[in-house]
Protein backbone atom coordinates (compact mmCIF):
# COMPACT_ATOMS: atom_id res chain seq x y z
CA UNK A 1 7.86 20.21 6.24
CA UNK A 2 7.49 20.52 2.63
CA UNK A 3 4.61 18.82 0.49
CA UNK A 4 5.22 16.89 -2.34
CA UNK A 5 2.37 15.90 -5.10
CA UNK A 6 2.98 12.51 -6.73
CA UNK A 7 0.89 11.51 -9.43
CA UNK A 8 -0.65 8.08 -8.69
CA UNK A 9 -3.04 6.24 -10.97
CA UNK A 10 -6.98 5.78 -10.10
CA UNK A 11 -6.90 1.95 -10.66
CA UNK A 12 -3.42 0.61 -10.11
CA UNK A 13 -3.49 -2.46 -8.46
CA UNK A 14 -0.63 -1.45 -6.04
CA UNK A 15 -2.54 0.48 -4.48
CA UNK A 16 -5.03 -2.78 -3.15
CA UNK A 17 -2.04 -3.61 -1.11
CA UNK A 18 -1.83 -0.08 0.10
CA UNK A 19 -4.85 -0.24 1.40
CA UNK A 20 -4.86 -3.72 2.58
CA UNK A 21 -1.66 -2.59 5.13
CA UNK A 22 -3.59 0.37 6.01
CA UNK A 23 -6.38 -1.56 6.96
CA UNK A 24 -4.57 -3.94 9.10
CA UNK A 25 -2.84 -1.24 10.38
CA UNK A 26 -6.12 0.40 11.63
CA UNK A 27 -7.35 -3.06 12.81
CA UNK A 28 -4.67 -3.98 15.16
CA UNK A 29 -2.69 -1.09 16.20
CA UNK A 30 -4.84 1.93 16.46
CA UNK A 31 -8.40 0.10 16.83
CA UNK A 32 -8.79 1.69 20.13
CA UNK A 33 -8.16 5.12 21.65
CA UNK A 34 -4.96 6.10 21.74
CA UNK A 35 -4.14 9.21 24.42
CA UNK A 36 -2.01 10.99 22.75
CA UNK A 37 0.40 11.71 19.58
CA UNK A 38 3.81 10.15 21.31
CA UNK A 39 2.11 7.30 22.61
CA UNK A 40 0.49 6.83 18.99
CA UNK A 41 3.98 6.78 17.20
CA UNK A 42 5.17 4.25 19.73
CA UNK A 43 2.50 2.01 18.84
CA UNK A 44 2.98 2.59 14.63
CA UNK A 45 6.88 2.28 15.41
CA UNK A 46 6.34 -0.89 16.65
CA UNK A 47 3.53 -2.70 14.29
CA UNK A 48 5.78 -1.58 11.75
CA UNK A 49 8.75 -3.27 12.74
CA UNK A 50 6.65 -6.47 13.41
CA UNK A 51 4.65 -6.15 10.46
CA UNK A 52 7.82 -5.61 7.94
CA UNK A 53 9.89 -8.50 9.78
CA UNK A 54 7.05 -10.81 7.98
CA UNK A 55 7.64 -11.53 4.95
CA UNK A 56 4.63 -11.18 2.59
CA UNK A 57 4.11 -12.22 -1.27
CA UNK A 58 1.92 -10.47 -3.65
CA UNK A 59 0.28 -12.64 -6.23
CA UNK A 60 0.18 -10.48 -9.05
CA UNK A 61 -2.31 -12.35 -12.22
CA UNK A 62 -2.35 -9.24 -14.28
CA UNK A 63 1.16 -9.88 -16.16
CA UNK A 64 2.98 -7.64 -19.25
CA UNK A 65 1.64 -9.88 -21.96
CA UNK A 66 -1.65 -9.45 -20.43
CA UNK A 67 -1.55 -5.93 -20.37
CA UNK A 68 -0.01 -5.53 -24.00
CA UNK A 69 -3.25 -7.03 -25.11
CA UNK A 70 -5.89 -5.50 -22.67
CA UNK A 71 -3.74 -1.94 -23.17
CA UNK A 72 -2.52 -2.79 -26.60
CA UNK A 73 -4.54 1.43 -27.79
CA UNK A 74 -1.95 2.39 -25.03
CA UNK A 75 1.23 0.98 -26.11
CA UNK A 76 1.73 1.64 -29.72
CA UNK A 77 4.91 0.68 -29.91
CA UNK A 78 4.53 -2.89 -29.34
């Protein structure tokens, strides 16, 4: 197994719906004790699948103009 370091920003807003599926993840597949790692995997495996096969939206209210203007000392070149 090799370990890769990705650079990820401190507030990106992507990363509320990271931790959004994380946190339903915790709630309703590993809530309780699971006995071991195989058993563990089976359960992720499968709230995965059920979880993807839902289609999901993501209302995103901080758009590109917005951020030209809030960011505008970050992007010079507009």
């Amino acid at each position: 197994m090799r370990l890769e370091i990705h650079y990820t920003p401190k507030h990106g807003s992507w990363l509320n719906v990271a931790e959004v599926s994380i946190s339903v993840l915790s709630e309703q597949c590993i809530g309780c004790r699971v006995p071991d790692l195989v058993m563990l995997n089976r359960e992720i495996v499968a709230w995965e699948a059920e979880y993807n096969s839902v289609c999901r939206v993501v209302n995103w209210q901080f758009i590109t103009d917005d951020a030209r203007i809030k960011l505008k000392r970050l992007y010079t070149a507009f």
